[in-house]
Protein backbone atom coordinates (compact mmCIF):
# COMPACT_ATOMS: atom_id res chain seq x y z
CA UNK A 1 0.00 0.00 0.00
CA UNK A 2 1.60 3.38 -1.03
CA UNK A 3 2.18 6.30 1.25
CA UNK A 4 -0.41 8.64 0.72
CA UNK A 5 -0.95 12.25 1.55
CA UNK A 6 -3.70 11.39 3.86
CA UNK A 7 -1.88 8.60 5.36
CA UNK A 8 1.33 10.87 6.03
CA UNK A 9 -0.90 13.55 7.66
CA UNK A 10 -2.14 10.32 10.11
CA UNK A 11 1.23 9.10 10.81
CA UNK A 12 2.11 12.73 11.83
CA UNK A 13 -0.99 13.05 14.26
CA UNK A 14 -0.39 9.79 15.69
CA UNK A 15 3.00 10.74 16.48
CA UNK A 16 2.24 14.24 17.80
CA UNK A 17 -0.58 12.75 20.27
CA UNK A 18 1.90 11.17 22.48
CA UNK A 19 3.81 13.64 24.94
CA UNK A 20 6.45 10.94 25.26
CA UNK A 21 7.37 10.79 21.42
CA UNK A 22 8.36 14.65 22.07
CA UNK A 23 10.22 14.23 24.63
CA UNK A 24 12.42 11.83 22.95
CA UNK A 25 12.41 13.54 19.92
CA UNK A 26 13.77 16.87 22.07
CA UNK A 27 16.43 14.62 23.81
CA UNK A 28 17.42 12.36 21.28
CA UNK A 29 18.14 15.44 18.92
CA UNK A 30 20.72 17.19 21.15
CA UNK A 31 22.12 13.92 22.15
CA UNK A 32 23.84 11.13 21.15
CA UNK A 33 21.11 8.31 20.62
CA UNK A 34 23.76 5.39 22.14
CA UNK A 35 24.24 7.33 25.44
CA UNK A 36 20.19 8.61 25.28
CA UNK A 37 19.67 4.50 25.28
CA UNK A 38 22.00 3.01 28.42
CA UNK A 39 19.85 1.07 30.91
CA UNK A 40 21.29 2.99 34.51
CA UNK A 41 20.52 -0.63 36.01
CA UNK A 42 22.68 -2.24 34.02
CA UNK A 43 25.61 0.00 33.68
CA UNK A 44 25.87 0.02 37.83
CA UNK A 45 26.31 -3.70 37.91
CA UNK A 46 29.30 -3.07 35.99
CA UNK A 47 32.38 -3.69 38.18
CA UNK A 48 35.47 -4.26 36.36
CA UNK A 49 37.07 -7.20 38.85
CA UNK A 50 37.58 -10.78 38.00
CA UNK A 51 38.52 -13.92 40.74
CA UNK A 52 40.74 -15.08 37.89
CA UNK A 53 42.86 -12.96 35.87
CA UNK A 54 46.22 -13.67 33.81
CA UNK A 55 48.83 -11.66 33.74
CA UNK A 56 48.81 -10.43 30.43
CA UNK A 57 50.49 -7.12 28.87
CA UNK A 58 49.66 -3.93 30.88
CA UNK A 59 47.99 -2.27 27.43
CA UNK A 60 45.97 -3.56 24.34
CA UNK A 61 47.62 -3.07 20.95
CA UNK A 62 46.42 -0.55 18.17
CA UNK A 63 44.97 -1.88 15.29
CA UNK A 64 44.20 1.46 14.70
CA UNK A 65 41.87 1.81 11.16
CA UNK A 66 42.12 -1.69 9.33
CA UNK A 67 39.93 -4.18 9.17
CA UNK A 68 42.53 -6.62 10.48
CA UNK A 69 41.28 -7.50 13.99
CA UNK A 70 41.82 -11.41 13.33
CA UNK A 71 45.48 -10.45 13.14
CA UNK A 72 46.04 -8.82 16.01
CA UNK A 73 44.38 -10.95 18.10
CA UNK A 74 46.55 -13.52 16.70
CA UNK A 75 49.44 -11.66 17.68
CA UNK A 76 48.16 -10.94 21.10
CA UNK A 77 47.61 -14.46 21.17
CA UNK A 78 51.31 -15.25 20.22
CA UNK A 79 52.07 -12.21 22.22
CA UNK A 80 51.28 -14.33 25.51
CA UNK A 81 53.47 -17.31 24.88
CA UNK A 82 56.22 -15.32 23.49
CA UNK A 83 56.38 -12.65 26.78
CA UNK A 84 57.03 -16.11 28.74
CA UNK A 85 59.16 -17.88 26.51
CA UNK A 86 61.20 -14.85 26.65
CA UNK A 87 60.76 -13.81 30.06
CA UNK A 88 59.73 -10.59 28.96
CA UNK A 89 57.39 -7.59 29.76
CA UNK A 90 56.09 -6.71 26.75
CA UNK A 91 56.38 -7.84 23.14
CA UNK A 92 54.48 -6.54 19.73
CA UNK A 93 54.73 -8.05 16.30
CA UNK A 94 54.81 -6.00 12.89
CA UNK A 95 51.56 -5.48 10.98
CA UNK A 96 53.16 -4.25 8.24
CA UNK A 97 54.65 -7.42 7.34
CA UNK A 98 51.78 -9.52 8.01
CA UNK A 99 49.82 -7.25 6.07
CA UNK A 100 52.16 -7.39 3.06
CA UNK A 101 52.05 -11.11 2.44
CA UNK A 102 48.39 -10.91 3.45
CA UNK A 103 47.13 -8.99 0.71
CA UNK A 104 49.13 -10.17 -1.82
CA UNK A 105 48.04 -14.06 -1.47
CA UNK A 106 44.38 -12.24 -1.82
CA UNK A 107 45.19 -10.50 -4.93
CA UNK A 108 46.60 -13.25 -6.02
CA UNK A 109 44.20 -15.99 -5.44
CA UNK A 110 41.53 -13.48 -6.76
CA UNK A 111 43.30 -13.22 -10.03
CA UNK A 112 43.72 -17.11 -10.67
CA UNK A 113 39.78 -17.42 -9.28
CA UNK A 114 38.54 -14.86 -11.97
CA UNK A 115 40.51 -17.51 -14.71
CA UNK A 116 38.97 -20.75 -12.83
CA UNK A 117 35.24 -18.33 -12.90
CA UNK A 118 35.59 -17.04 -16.55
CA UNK A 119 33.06 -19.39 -18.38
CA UNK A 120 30.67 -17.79 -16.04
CA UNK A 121 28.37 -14.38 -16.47
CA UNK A 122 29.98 -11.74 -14.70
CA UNK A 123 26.14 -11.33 -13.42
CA UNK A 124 26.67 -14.88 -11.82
CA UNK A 125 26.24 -14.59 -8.19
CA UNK A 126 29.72 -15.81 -7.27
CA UNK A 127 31.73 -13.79 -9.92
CA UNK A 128 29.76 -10.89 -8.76
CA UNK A 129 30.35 -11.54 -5.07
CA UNK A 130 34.05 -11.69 -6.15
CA UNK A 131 34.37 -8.22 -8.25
CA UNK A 132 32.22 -6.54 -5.31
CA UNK A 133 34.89 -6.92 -3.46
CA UNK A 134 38.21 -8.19 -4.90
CA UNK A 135 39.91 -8.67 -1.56
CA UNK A 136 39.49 -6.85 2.05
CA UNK A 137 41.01 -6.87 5.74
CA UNK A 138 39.14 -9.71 7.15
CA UNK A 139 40.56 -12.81 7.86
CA UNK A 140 40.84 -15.87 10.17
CA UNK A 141 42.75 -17.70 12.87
CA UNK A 142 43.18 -20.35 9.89
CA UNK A 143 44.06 -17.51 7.70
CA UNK A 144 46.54 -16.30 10.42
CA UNK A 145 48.03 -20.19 10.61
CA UNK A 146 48.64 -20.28 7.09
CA UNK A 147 50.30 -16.69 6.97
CA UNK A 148 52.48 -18.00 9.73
CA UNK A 149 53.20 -21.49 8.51
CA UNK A 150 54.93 -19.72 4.76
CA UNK A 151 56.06 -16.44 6.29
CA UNK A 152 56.88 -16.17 9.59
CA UNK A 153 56.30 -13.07 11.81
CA UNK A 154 58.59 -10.28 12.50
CA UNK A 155 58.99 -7.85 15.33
CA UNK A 156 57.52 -4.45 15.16
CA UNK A 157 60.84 -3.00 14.87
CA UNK A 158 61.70 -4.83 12.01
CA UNK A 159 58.73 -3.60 9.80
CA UNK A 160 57.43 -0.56 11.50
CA UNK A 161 53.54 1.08 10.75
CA UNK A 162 53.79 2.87 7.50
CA UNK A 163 51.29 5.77 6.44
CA UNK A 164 49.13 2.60 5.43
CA UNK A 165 49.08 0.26 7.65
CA UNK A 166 47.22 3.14 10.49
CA UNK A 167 44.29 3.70 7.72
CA UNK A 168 44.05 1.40 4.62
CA UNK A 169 40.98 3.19 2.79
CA UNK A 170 42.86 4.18 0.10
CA UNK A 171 45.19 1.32 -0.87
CA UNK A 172 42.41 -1.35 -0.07
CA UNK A 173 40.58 0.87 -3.06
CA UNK A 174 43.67 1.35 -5.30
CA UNK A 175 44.12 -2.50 -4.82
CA UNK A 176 40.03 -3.29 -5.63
CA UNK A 177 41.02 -0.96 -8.90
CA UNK A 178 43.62 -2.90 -10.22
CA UNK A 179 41.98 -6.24 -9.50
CA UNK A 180 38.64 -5.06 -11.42
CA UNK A 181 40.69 -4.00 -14.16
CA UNK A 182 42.68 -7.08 -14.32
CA UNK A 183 39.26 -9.27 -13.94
CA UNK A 184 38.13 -7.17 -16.88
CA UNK A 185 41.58 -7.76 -19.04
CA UNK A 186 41.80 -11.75 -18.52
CA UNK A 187 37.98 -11.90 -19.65
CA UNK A 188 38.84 -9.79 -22.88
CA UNK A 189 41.66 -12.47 -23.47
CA UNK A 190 40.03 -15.27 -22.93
CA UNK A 191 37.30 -14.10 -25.51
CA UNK A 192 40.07 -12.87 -27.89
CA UNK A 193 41.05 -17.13 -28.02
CA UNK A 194 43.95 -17.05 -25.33
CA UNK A 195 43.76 -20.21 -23.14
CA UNK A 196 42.84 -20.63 -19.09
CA UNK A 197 47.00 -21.92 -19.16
CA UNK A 198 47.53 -18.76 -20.80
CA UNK A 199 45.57 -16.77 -18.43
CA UNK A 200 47.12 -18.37 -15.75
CA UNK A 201 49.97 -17.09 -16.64
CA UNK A 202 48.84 -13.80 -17.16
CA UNK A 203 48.15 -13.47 -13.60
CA UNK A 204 52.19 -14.11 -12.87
CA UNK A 205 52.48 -10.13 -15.15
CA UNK A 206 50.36 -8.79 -12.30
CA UNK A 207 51.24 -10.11 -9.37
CA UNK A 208 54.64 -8.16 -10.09
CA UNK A 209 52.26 -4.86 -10.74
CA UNK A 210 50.38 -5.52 -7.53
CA UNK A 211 54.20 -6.60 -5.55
CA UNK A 212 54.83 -3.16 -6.67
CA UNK A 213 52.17 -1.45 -5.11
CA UNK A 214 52.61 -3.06 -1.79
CA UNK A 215 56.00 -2.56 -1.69
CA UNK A 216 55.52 0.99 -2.31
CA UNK A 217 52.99 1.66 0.39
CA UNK A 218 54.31 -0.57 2.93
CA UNK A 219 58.00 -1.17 1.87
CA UNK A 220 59.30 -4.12 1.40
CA UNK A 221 59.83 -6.93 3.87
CA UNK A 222 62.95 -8.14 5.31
CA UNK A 223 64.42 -11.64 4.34
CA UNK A 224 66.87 -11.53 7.84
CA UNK A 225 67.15 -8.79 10.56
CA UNK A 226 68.81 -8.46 13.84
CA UNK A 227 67.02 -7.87 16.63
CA UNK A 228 67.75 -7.89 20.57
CA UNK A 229 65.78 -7.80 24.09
CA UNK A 230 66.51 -7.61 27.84
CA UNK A 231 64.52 -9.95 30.04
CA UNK A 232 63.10 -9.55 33.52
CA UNK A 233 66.30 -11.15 35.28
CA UNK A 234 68.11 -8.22 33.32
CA UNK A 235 69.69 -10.60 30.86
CA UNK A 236 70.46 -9.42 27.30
CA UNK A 237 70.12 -11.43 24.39
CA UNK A 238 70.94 -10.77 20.99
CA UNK A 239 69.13 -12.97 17.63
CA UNK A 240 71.47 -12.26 14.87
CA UNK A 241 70.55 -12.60 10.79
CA UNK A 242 67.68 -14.35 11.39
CA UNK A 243 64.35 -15.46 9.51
CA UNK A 244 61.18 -14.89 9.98
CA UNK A 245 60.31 -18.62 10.08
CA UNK A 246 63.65 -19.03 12.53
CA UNK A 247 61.85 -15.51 14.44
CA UNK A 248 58.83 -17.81 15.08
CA UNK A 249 60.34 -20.49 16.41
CA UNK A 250 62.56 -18.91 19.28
CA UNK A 251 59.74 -16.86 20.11
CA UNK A 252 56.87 -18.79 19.98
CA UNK A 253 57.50 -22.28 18.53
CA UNK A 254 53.78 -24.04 18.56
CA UNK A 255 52.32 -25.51 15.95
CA UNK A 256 49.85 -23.43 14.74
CA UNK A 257 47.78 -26.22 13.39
CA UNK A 258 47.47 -27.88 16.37
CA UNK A 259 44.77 -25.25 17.27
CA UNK A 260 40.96 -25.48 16.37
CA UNK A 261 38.31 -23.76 16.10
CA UNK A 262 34.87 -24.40 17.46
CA UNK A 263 31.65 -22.47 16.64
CA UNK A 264 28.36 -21.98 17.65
CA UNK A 265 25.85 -21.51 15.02
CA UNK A 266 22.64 -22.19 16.34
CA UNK A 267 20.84 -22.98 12.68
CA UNK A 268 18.86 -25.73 11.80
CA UNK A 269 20.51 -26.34 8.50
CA UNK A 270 23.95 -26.56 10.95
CA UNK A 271 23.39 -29.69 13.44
CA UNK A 272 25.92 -29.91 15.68
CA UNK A 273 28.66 -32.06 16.07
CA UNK A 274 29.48 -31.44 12.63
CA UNK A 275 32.36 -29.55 11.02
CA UNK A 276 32.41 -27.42 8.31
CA UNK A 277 34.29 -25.48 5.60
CA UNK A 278 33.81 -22.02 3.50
CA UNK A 279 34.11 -22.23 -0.02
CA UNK A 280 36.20 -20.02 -1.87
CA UNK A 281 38.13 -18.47 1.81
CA UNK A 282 41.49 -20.16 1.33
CA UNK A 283 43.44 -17.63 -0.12
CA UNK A 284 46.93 -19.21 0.07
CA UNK A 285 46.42 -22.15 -2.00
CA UNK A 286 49.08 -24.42 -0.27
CA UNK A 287 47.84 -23.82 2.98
CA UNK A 288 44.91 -25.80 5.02
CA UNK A 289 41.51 -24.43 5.37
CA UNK A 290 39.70 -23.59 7.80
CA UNK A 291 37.08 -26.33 9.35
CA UNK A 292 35.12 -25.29 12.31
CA UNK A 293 33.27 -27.57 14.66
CA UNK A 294 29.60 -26.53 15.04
CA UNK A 295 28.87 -27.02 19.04
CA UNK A 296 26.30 -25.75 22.12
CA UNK A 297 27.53 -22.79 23.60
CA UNK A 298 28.12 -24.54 27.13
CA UNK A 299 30.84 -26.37 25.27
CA UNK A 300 32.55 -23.59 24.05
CA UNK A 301 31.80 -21.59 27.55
CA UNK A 302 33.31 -25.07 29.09
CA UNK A 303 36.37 -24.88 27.08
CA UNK A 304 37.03 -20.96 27.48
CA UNK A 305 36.97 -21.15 31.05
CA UNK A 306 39.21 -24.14 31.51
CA UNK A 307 41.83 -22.31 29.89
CA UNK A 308 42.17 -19.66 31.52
CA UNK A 309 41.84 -21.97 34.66
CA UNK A 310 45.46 -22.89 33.19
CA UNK A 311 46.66 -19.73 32.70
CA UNK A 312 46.21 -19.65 28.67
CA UNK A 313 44.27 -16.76 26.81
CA UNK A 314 41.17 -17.81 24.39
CA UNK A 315 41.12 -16.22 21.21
CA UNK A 316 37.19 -15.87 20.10
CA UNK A 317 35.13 -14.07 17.46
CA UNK A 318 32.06 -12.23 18.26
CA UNK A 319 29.34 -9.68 16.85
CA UNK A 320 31.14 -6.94 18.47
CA UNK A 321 28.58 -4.27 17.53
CA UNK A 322 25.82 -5.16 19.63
CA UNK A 323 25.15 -4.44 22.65
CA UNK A 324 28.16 -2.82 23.54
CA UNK A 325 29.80 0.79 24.58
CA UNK A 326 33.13 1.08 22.68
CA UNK A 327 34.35 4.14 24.82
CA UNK A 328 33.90 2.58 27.95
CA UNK A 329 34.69 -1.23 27.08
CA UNK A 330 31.61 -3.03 27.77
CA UNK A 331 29.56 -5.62 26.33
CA UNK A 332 26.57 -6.49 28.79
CA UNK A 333 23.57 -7.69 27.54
CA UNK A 334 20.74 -5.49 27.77
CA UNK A 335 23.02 -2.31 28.05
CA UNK A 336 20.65 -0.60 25.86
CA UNK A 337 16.86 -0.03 26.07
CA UNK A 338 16.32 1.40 22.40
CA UNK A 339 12.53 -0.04 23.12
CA UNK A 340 11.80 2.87 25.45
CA UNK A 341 13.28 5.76 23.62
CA UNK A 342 11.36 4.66 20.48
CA UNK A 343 8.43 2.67 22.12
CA UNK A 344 9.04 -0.48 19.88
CA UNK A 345 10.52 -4.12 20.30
CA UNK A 346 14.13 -4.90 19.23
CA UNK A 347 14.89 -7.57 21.23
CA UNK A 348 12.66 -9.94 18.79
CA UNK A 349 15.18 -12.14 17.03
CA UNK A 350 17.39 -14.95 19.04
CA UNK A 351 21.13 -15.81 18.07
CA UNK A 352 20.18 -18.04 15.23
CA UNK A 353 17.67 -16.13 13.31
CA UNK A 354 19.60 -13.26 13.98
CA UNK A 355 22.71 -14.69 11.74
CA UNK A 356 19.77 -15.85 9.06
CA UNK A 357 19.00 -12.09 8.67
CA UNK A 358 21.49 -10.90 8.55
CA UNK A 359 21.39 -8.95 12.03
CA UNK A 360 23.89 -11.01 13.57
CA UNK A 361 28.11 -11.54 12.41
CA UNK A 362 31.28 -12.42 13.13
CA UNK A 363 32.49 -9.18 12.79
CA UNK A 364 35.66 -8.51 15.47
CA UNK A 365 38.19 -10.92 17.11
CA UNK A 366 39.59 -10.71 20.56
CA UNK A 367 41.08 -12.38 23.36
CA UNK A 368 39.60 -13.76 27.11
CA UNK A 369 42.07 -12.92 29.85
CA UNK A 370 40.39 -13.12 32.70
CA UNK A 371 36.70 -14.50 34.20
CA UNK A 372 34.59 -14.25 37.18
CA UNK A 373 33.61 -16.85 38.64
CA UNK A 374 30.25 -16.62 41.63
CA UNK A 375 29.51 -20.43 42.79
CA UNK A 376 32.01 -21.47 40.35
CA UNK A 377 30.14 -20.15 37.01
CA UNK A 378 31.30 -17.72 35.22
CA UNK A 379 29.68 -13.53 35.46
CA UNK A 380 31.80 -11.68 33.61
CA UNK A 381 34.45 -11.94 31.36
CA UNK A 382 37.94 -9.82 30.80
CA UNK A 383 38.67 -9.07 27.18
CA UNK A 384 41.81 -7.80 25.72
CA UNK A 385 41.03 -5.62 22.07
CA UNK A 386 42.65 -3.84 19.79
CA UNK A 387 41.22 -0.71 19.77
CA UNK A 388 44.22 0.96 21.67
CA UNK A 389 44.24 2.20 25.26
CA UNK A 390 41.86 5.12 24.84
CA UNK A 391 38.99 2.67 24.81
CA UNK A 392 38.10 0.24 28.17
CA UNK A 393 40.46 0.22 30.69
CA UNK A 394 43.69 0.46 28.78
CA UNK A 395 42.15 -1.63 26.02
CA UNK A 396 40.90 -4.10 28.26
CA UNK A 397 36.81 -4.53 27.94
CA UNK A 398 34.47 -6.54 30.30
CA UNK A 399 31.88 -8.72 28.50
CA UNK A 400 28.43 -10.06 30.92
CA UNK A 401 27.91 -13.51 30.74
CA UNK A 402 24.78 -12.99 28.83
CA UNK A 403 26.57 -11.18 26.40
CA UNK A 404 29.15 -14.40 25.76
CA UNK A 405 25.91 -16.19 24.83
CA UNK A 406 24.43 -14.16 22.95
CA UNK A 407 27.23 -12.63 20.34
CA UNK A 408 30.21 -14.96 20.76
CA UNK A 409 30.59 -17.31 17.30
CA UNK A 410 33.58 -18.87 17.97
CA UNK A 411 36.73 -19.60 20.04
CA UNK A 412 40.08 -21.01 19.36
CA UNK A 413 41.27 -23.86 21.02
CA UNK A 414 44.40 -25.98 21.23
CA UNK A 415 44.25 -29.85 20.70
CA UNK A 416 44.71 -30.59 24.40
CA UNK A 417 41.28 -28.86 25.11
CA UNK A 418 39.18 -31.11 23.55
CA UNK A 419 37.60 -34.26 24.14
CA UNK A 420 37.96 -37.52 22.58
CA UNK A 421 34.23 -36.89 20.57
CA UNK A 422 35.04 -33.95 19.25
CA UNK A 423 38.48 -34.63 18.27
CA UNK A 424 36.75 -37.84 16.37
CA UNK A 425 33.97 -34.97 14.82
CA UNK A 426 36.60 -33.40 13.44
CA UNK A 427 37.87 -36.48 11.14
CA UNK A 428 34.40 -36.04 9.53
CA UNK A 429 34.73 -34.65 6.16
CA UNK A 430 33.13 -31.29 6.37
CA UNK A 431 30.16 -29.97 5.19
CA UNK A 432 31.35 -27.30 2.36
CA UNK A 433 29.32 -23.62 2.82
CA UNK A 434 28.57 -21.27 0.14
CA UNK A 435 30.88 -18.14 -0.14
CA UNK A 436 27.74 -16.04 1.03
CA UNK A 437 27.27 -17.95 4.05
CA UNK A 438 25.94 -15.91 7.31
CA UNK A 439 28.54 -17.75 8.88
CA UNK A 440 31.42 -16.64 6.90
């Protein structure tokens, strides 16, 4: 039914009957509609103490304005074991580099997927999904594993931030440019009788362009370096022309791969106790992909709080926009009643129907670092970001218990953690999911 005139002018009236539609009109226009919209009763239950805490690095790192959350994370992650390998206060790893060999595996698998797509209509779904966007920030902890496993991971001081790795607007877009126009180029070939082998090796012509680029914008990454430290006992050390690879393994020295990850995806066309893969996510073609292990959330809850019963941090993935005050660092659920200020329901949708419409994502990674425990179960929930120390307490958020439920996706977990089912669960060939997948 279209808008009329006469229903506008009833809309209006209906509006204009109700003092309290005023009155949040008047305050909602002078003031910020997040802060208009805290529940008082919730916010003074907010006490940022835990029974259990590690001792973890005295600030959060910066991601500061990429999309690239999964990384540092990671590195936080790696960050732990390395600062007691080492014996050391405080370590950071370079973004830079990551970033580097990050975005070119992207660009490149995007090229060599546009050859393997090419007897398709760019309208295709898939091809179109592709071109929309050519390559991004986002990433994985399988992602991260495979970065690792072919290129190591440097110190910050051997790669340092760059113009472009503190915003990367502009050379994510310069990068989608090139990639569109190269999409367009190997189509034009292929139509002009050159073969997919041919085209192939087209895409070796710009990887060199797109080498260039990064190079440019990031500079180029260090085969060996030097690099020293002082411990806590005072000791110096010195590592000498090293590798990256060699870098990993006197700092941190696990097997990535050796680490899982275990989701909760409350769908009905996800049982659980099944795992599952993402087509068309691994980007670096000789490494493994990911496979997740669909579970309750009192299994993953279970899991989390063991370890950091034993003094390990939990990397997890969660919908990091809901419910949640960046400023202050804290995710509690039911921190905001938007259902007074406008008089309407939001709270309609649970967890699963809430990733089918798309109102629910994995959309930010972080680490637990500390819990609460009341009666032995868990209140609250320490969480190191990577927003920098001007948000939380020096980085650090606090996340409700209802709030874990609610918006946490996923956790990562080392083999040791799990139990003999779902280590058998996850010799199950997995259950492939389309590219557009809420889950992805």
């Amino acid at each position: 039914m279209e808008l009329t005139t006469q229903k506008l002018a009833s809309l209006k009236k209906d509006f204009q009957s109700n003092p309290v539609n005023t009155l949040a009109m008047n305050a909602a226009t002078r003031v910020e509609i997040q802060e208009l919209a805290v529940n008082h009763n919730v916010l003074r239950k907010v006490h940022f103490s835990f029974s259990h805490e590690l001792e973890t690095a005295a600030e959060a790192t910066a991601q500061k304005k990429l999309g690239i959350c999964w990384m540092y994370a990671a590195f936080n992650w790696c960050r732990e074991i390395a600062q007691r390998k080492l014996k050391v206060e405080n370590i950071e790893f370079s973004g830079p580099y990551m970033v580097f060999w990050d975005k070119l595996e992207k660009c490149n698998y995007f090229l060599h997927k546009m050859v393997e797509l090419i007897d398709l209509p760019v309208e295709d779904r898939l091809v179109w999904m592709f071109l929309k966007t050519p390559h991004d920030d986002g990433g994985s902890w399988f992602h991260f594993c495979n970065l690792i496993h072919k290129y190591g991971i440097l110190p910050k001081a051997a790669m340092p931030e760059t113009k472009y790795t503190e915003e990367s607007t502009r050379m994510n877009i310069i990068l989608s440019t090139k990639l569109r126009h190269y999409a367009f180029e190997l189509r034009s070939l292929y139509k002009s009788g050159y073969s997919k082998e041919q085209l192939h090796e087209k895409c070796t012509e710009y990887d060199a362009e797109i080498y260039r680029i990064l190079a440019i914008t990031l500079g180029l990454p260090p085969e060996r370096f030097d690099w020293s430290y002082r411990d806590k006992d005072k000791n110096f050390h010195r590592m000498v022309n090293i590798t990256p690879q060699e870098f990993y393994q006197q700092t941190i020295g696990r097997d990535l791969y050796e680490t899982y990850t275990l989701w909760n995806a409350p769908l009905s066309s996800m049982p659980y106790s099944q795992t599952y893969t993402i087509a068309h996510t691994n980007t670096i073609r000789e490494g493994k992909p990911l496979i997740s292990l669909n579970l309750p959330m009192p299994e993953l809850k279970k899991i989390a709080l063991k370890m950091l019963q034993e003094d390990e941090v939990c990397m997890f993935s969660c919908d990091v926009g809901q419910e949640s005050h960046r400023k202050d660092g804290i995710l509690y659920k039911g921190l905001y009643d938007y259902g007074l200020v406008f008089q309407t329901r939001f709270d309609v949708l649970d967890k699963g129907t809430r990733l089918e419409y798309s109102e629910g994502k994995l959309s930010h990674s972080m680490l637990f670092t500390g819990v609460d425990l009341v009666n032995d179960k868990p209140t609250k929930w320490k969480v190191e970001n990577s927003w920098g120390t001007d948000f939380g307490k020096k980085g650090y958020f606090i996340m409700s218990d209802e709030w874990f439920d609610e918006y946490v996706y996923e956790i990562v977990v080392p083999k040791k953690y799990l139990t003999s089912d779902m280590l058998q669960n996850f010799q199950k060939p997995p259950v492939e999911l389309p590219y557009w997948h809420p889950i992805a």
